[in-house]
PDB file of N, CA and C in Angstrom:
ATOM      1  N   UNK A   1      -8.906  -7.939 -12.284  1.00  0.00           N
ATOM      2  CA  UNK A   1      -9.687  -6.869 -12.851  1.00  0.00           C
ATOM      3  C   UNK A   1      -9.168  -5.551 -12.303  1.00  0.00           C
ATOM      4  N   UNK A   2      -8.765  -4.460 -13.054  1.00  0.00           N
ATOM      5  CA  UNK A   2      -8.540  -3.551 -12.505  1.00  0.00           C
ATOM      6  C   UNK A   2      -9.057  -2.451 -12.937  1.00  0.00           C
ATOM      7  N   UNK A   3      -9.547  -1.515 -11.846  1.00  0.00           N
ATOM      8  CA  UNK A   3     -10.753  -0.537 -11.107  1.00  0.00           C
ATOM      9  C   UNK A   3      -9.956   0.895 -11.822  1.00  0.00           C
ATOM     10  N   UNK A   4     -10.928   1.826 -12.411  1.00  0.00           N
ATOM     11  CA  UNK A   4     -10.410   3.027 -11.634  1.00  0.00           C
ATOM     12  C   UNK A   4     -10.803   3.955 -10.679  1.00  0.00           C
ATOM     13  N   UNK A   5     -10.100   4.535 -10.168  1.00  0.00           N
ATOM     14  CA  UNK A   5      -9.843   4.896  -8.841  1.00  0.00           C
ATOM     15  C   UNK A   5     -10.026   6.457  -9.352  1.00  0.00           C
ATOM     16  N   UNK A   6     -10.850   7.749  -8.606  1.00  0.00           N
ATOM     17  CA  UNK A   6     -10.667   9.343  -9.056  1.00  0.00           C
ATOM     18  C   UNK A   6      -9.586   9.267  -8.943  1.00  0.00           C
ATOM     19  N   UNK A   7      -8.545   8.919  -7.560  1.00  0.00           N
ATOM     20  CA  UNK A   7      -6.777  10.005  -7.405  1.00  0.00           C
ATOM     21  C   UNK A   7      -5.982   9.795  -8.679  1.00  0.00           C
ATOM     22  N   UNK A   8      -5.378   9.805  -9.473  1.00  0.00           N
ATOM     23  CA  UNK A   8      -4.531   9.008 -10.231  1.00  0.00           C
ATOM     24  C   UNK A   8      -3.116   9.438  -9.988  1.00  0.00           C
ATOM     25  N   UNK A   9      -2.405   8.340  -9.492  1.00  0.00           N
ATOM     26  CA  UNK A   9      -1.098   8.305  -8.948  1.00  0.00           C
ATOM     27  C   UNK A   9      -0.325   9.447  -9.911  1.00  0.00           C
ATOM     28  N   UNK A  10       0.069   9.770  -9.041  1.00  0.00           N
ATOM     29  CA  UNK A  10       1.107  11.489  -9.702  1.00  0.00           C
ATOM     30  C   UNK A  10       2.630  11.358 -10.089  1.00  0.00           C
ATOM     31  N   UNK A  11       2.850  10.427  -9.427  1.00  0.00           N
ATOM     32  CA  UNK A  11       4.490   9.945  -9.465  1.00  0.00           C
ATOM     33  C   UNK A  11       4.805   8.660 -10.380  1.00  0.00           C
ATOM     34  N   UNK A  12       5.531   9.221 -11.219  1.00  0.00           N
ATOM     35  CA  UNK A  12       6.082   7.685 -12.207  1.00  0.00           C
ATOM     36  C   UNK A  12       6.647   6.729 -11.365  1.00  0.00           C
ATOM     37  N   UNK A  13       6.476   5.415 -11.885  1.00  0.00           N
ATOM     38  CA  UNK A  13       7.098   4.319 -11.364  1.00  0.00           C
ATOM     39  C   UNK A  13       8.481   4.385 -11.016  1.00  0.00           C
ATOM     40  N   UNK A  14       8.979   4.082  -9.992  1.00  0.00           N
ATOM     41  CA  UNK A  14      10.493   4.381  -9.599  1.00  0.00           C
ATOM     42  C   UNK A  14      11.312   3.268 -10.327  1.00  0.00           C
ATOM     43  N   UNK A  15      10.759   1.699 -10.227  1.00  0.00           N
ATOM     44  CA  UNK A  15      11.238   0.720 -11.286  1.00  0.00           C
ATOM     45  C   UNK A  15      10.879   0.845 -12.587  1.00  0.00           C
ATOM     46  N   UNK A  16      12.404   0.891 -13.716  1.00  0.00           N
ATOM     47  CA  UNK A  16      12.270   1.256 -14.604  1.00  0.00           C
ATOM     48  C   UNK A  16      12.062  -0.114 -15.886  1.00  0.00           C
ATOM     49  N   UNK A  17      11.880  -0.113 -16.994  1.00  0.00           N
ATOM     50  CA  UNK A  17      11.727  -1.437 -17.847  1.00  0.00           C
ATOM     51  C   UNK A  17      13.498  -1.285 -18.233  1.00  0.00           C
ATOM     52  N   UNK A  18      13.856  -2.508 -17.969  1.00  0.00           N
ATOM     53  CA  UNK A  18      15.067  -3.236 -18.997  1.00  0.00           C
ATOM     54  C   UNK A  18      14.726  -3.320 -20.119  1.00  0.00           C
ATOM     55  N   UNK A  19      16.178  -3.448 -20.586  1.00  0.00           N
ATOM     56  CA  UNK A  19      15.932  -4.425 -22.068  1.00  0.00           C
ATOM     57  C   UNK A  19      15.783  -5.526 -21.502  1.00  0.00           C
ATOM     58  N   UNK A  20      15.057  -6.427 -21.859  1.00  0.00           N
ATOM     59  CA  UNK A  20      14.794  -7.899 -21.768  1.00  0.00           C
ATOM     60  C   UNK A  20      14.804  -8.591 -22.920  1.00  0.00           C
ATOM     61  N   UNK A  21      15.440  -9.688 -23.142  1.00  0.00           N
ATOM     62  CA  UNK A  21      15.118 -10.228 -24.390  1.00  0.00           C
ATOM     63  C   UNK A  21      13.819 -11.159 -24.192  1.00  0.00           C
ATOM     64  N   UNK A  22      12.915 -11.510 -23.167  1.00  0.00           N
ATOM     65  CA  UNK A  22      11.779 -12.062 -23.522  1.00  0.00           C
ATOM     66  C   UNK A  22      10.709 -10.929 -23.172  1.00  0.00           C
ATOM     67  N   UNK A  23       9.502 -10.544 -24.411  1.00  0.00           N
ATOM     68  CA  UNK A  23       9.308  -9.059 -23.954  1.00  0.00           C
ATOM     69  C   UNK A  23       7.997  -9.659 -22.767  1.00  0.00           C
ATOM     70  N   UNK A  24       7.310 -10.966 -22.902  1.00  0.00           N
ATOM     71  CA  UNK A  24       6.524 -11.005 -21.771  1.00  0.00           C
ATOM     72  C   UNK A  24       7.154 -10.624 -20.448  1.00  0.00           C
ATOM     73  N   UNK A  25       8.395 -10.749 -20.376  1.00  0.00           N
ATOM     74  CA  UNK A  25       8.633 -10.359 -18.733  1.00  0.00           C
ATOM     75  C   UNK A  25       8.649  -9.049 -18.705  1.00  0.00           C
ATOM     76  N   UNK A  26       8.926  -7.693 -20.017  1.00  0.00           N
ATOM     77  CA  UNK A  26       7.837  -6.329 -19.618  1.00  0.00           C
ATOM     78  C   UNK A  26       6.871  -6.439 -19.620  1.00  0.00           C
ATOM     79  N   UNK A  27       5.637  -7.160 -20.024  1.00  0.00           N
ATOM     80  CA  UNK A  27       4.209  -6.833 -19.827  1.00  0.00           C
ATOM     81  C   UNK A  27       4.041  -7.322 -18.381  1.00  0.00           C
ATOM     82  N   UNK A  28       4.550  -8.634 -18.243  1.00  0.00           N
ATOM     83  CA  UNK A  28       4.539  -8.929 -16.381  1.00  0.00           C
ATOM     84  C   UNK A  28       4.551  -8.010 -15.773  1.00  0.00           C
ATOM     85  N   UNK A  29       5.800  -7.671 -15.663  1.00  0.00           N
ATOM     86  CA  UNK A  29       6.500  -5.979 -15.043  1.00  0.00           C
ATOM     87  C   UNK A  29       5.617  -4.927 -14.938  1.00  0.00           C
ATOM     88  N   UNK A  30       5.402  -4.526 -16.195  1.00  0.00           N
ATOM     89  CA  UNK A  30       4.410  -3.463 -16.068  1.00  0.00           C
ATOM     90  C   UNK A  30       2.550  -3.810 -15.936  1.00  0.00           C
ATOM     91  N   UNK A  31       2.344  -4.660 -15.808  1.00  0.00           N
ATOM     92  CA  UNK A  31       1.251  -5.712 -14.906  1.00  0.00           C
ATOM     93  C   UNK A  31       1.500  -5.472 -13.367  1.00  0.00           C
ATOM     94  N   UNK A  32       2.242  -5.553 -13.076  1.00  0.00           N
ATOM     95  CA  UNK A  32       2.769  -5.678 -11.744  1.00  0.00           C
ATOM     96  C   UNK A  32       2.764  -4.323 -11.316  1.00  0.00           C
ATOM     97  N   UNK A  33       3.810  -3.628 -11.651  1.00  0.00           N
ATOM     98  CA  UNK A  33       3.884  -2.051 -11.657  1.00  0.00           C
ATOM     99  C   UNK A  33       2.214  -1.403 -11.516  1.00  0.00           C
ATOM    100  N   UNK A  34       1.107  -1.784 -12.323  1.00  0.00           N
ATOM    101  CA  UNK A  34      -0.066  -1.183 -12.515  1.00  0.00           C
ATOM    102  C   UNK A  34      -0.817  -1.533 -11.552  1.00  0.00           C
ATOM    103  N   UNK A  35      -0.733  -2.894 -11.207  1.00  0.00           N
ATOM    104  CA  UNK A  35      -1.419  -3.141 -10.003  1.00  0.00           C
ATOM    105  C   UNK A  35      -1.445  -2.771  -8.562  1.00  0.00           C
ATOM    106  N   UNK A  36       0.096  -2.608  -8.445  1.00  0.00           N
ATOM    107  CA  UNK A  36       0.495  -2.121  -7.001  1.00  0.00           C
ATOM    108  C   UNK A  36       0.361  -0.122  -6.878  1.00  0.00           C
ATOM    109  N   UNK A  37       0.093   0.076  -8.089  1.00  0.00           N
ATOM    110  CA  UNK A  37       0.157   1.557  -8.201  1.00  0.00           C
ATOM    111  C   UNK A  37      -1.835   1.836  -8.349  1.00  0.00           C
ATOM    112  N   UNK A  38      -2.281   0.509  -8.167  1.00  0.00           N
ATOM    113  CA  UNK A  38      -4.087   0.493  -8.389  1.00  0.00           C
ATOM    114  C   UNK A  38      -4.244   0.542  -6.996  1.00  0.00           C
ATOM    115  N   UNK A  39      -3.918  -0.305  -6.341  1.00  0.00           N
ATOM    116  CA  UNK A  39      -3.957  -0.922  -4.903  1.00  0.00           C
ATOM    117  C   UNK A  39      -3.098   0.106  -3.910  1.00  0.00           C
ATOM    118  N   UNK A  40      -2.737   1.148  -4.239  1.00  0.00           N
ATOM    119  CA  UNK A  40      -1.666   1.919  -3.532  1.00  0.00           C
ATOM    120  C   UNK A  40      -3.160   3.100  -3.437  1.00  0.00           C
ATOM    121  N   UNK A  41      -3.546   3.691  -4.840  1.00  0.00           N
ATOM    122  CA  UNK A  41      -4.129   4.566  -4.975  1.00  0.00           C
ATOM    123  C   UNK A  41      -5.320   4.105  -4.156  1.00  0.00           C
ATOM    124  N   UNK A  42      -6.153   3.088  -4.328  1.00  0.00           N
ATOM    125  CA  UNK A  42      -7.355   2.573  -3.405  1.00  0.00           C
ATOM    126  C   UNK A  42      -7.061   2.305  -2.105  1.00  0.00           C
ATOM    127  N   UNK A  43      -6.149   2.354  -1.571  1.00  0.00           N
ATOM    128  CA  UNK A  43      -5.915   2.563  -0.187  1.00  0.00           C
ATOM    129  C   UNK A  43      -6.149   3.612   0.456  1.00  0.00           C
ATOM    130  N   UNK A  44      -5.236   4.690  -0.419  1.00  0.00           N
ATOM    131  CA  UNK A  44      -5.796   6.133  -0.324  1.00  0.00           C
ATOM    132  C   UNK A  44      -6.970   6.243  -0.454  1.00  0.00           C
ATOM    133  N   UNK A  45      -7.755   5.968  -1.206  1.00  0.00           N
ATOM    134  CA  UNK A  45      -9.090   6.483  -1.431  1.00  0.00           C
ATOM    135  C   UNK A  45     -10.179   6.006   0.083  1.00  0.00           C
ATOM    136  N   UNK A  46      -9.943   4.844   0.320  1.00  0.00           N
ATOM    137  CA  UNK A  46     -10.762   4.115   1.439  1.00  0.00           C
ATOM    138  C   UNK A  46     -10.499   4.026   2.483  1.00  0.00           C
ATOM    139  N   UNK A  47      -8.998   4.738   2.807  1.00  0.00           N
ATOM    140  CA  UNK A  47      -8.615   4.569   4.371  1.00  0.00           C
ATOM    141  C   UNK A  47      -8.079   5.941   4.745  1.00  0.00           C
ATOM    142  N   UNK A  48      -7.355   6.811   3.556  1.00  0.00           N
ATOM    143  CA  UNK A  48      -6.267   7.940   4.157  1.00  0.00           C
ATOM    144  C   UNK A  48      -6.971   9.502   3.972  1.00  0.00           C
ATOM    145  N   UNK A  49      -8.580   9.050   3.629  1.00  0.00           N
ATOM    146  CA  UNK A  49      -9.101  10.462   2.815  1.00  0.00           C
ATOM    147  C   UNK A  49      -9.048  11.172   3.677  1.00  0.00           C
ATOM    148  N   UNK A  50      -9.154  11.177   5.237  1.00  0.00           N
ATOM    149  CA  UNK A  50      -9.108  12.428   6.097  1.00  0.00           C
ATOM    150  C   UNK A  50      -7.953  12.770   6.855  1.00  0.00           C
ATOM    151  N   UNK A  51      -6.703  11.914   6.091  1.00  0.00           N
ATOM    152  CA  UNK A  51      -5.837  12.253   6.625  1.00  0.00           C
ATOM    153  C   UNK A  51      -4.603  13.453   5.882  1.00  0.00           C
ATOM    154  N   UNK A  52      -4.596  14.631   6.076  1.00  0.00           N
ATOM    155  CA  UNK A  52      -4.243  15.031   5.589  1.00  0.00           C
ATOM    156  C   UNK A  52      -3.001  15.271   4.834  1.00  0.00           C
ATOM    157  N   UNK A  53      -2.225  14.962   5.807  1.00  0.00           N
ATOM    158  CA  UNK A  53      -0.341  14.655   5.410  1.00  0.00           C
ATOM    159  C   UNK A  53      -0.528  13.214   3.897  1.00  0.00           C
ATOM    160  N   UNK A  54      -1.309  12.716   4.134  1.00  0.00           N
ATOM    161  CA  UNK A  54      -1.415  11.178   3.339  1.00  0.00           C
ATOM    162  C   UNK A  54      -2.053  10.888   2.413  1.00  0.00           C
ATOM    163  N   UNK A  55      -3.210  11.607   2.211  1.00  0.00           N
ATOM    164  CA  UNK A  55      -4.271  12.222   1.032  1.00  0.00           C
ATOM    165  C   UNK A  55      -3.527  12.023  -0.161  1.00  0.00           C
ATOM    166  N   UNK A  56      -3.131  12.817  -0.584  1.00  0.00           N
ATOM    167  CA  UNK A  56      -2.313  13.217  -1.737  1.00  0.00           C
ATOM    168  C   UNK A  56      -0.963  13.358  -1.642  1.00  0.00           C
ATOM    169  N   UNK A  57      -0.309  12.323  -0.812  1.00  0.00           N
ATOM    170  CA  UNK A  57       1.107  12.432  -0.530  1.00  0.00           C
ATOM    171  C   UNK A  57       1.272  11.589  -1.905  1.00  0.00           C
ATOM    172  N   UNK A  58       3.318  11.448  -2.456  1.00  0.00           N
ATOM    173  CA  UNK A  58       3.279  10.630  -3.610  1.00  0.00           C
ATOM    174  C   UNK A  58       3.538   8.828  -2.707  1.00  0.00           C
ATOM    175  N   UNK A  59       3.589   8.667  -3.803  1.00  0.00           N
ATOM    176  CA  UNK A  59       3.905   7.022  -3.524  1.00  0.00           C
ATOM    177  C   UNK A  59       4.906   6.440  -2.364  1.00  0.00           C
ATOM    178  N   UNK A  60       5.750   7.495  -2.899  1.00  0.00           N
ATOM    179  CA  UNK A  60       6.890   6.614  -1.703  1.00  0.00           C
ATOM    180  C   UNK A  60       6.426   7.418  -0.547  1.00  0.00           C
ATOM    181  N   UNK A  61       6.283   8.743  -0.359  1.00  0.00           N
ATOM    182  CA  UNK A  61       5.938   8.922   0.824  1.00  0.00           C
ATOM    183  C   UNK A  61       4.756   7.956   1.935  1.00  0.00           C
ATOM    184  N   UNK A  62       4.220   7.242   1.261  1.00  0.00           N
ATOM    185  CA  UNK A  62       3.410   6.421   1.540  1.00  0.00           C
ATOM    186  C   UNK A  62       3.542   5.506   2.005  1.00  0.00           C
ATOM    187  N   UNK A  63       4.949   4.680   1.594  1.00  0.00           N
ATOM    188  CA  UNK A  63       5.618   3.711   1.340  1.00  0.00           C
ATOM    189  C   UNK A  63       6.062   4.039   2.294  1.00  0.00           C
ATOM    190  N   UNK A  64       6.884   4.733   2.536  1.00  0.00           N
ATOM    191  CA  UNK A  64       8.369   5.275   3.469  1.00  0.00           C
ATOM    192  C   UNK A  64       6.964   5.000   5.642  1.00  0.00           C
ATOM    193  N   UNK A  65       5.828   5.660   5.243  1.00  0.00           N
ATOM    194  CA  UNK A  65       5.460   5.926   6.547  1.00  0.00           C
ATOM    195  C   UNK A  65       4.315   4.555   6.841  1.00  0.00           C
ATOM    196  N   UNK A  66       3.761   3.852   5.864  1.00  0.00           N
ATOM    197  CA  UNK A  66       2.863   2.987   6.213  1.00  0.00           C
ATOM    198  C   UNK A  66       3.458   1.672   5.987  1.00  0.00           C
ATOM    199  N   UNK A  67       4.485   1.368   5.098  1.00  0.00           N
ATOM    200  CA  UNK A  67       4.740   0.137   4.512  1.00  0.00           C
ATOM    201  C   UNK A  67       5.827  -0.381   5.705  1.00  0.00           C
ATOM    202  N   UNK A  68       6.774   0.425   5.915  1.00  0.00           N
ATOM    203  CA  UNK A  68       8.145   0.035   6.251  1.00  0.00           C
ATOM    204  C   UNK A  68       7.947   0.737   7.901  1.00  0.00           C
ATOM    205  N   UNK A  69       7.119  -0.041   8.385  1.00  0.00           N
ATOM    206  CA  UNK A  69       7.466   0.817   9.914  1.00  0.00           C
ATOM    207  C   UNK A  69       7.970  -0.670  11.150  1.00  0.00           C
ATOM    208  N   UNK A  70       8.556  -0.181  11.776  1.00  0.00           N
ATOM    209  CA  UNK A  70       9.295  -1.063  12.865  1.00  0.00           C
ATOM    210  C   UNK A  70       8.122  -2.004  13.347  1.00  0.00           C
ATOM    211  N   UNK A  71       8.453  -3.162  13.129  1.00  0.00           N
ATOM    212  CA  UNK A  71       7.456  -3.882  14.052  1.00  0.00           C
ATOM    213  C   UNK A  71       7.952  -5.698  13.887  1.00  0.00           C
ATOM    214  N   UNK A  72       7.428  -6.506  15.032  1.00  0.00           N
ATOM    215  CA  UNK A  72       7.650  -7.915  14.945  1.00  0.00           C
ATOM    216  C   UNK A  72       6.160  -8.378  14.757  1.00  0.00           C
ATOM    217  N   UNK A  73       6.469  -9.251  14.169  1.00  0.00           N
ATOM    218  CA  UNK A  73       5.609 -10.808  13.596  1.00  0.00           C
ATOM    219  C   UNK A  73       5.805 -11.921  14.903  1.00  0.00           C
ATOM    220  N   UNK A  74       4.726 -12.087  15.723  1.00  0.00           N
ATOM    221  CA  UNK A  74       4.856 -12.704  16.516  1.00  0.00           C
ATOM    222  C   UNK A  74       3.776 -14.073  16.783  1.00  0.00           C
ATOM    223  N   UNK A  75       3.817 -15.230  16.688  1.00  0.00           N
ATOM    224  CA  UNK A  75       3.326 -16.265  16.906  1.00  0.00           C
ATOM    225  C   UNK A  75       2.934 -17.003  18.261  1.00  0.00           C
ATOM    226  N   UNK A  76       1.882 -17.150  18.885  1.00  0.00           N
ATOM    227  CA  UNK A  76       1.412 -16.902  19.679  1.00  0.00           C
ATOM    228  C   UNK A  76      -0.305 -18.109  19.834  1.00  0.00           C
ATOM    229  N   UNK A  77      -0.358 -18.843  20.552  1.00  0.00           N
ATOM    230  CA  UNK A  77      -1.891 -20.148  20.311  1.00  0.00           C
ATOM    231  C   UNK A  77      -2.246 -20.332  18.833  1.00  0.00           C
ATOM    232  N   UNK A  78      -1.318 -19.945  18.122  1.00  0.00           N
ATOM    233  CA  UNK A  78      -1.479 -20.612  16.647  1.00  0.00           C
ATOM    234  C   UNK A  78      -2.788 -19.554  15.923  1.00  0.00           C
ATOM    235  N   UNK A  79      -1.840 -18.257  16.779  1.00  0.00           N
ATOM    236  CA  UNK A  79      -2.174 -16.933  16.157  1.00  0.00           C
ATOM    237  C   UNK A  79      -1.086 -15.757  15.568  1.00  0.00           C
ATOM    238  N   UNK A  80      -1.288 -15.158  14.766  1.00  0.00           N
ATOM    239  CA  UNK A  80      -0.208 -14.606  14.195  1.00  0.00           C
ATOM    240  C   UNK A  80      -0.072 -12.675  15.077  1.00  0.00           C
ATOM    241  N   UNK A  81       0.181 -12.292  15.902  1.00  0.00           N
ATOM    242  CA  UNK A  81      -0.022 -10.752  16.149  1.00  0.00           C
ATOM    243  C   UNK A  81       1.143 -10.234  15.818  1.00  0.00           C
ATOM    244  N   UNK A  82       0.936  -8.745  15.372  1.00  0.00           N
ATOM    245  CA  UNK A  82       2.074  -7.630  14.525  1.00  0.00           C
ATOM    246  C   UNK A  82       2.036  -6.687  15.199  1.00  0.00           C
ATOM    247  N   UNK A  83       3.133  -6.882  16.461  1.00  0.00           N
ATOM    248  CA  UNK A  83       3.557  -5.877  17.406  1.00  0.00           C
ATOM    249  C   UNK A  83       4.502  -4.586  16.856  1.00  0.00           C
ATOM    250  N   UNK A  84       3.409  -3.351  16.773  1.00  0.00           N
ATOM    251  CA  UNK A  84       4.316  -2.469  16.439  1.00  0.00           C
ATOM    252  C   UNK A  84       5.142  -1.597  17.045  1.00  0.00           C
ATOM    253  N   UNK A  85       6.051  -0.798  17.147  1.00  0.00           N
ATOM    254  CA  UNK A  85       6.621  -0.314  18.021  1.00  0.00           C
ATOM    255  C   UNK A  85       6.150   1.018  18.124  1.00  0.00           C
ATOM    256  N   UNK A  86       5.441   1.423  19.531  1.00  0.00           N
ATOM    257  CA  UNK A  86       4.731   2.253  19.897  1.00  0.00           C
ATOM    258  C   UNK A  86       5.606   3.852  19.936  1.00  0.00           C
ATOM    259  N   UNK A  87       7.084   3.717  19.564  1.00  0.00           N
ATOM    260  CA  UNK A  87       8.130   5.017  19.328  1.00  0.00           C
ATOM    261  C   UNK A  87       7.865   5.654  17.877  1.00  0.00           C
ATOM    262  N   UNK A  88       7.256   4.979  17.219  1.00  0.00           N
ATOM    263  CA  UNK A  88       7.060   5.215  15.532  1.00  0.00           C
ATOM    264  C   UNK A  88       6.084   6.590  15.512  1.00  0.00           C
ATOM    265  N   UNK A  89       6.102   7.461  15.038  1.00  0.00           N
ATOM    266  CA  UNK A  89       5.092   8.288  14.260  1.00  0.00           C
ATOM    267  C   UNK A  89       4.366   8.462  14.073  1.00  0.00           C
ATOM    268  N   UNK A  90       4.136   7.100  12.839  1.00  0.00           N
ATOM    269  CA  UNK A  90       3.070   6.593  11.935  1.00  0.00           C
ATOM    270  C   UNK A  90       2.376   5.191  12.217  1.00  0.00           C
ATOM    271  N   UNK A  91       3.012   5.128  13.374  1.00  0.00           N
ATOM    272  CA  UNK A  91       1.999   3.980  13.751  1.00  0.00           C
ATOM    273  C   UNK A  91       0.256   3.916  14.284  1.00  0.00           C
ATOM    274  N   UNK A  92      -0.134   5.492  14.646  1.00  0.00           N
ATOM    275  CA  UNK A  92      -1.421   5.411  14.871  1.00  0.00           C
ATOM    276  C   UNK A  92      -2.060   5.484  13.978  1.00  0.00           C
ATOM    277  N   UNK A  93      -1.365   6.056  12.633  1.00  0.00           N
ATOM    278  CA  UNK A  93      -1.762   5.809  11.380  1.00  0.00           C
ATOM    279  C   UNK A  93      -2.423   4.391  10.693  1.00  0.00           C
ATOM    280  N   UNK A  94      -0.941   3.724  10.815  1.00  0.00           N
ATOM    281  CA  UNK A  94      -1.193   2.612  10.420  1.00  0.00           C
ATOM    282  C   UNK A  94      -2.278   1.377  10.889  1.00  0.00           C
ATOM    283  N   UNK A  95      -3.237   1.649  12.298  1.00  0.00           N
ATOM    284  CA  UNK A  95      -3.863   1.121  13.383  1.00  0.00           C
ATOM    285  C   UNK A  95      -5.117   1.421  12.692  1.00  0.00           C
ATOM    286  N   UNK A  96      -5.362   2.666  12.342  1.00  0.00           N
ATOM    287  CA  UNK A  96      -6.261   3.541  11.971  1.00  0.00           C
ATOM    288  C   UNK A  96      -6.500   3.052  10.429  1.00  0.00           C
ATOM    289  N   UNK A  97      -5.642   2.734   9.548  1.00  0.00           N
ATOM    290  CA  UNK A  97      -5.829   2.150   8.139  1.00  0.00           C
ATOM    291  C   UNK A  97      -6.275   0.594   8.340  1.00  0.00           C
ATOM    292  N   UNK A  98      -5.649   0.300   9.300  1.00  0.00           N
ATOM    293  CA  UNK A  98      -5.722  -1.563   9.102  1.00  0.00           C
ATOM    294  C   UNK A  98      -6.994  -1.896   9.916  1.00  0.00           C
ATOM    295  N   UNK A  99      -7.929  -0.831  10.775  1.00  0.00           N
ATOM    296  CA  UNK A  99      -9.041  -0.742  11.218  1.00  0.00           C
ATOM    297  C   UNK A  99     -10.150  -0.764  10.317  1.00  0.00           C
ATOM    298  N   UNK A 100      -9.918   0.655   9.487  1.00  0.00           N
ATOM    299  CA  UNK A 100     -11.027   0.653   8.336  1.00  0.00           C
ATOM    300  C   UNK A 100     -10.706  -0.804   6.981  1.00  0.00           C
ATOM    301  N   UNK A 101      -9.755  -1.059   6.835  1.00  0.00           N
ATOM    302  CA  UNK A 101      -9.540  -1.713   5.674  1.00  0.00           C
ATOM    303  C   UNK A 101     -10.421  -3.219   6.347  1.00  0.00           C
ATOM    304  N   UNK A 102     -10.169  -3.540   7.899  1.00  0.00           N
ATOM    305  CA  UNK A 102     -10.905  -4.467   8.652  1.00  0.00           C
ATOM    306  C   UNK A 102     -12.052  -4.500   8.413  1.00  0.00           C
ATOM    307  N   UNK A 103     -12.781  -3.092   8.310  1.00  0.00           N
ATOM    308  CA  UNK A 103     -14.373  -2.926   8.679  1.00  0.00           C
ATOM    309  C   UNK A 103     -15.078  -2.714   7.071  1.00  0.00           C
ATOM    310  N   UNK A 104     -14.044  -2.911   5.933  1.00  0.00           N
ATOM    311  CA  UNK A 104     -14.701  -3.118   4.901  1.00  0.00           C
ATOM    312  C   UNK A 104     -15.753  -3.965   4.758  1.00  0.00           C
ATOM    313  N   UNK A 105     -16.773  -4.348   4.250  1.00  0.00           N
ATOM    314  CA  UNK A 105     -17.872  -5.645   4.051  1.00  0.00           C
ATOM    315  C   UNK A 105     -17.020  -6.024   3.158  1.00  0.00           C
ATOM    316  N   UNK A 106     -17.249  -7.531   3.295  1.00  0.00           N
ATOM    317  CA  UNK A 106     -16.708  -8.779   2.502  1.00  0.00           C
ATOM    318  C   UNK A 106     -17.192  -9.010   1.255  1.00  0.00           C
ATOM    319  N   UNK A 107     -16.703  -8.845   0.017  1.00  0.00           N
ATOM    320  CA  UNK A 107     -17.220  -9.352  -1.336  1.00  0.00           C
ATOM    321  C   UNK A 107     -17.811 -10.543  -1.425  1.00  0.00           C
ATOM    322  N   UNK A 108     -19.514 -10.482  -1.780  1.00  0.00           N
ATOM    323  CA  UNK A 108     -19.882 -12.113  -1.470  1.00  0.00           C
ATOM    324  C   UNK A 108     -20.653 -12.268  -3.169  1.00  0.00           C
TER     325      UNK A 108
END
């Protein structure tokens, strides 16, 4: 099901449609494309509203500082922890998003 959201993403999709000769794999595509650009924007809305640099940054800037930041996947009593590297930037950021997105209530 997909929501709308007030921000509406400002930046066109960076992946573009092929020709394809089966056209369901563009509606996939752009299924796909819509969703991650739904779920990008509601992130913003529920975690980055007081942050100012991040508010209304575009997509990739988003991408570039929350998605892709240095860190290991570490396994541990048959627990998973995501050690980030405390030299990063945007890592108090990212502590700070994955806090509130934590303290959401659970859809019951």
């Amino acid at each position: 099901m997909l929501c709308y959201a007030p921000q509406p993403v400002t930046a066109p999709p960076t992946a573009r449609l092929r020709n394809s000769p089966k056209p369901w794999v563009n509606e996939a595509w752009m299924l796909t494309c819509s969703l991650a650009a739904d779920l990008d924007t509601w992130l913003r809305l529920l975690t980055l509203h007081d942050q100012d640099d991040l508010a209304d940054a575009e997509p990739d800037t988003v991408r570039f500082r929350l998605y892709h930041l240095p860190a290991r996947l570490a396994k541990h009593a048959r627990r998973r922890w995501l050690q980030i590297e405390r030299s990063c930037p945007w890592a108090g950021t990212f502590v700070l998003t994955w806090q509130r997105l934590s303290a959401l209530p659970a859809v019951t």
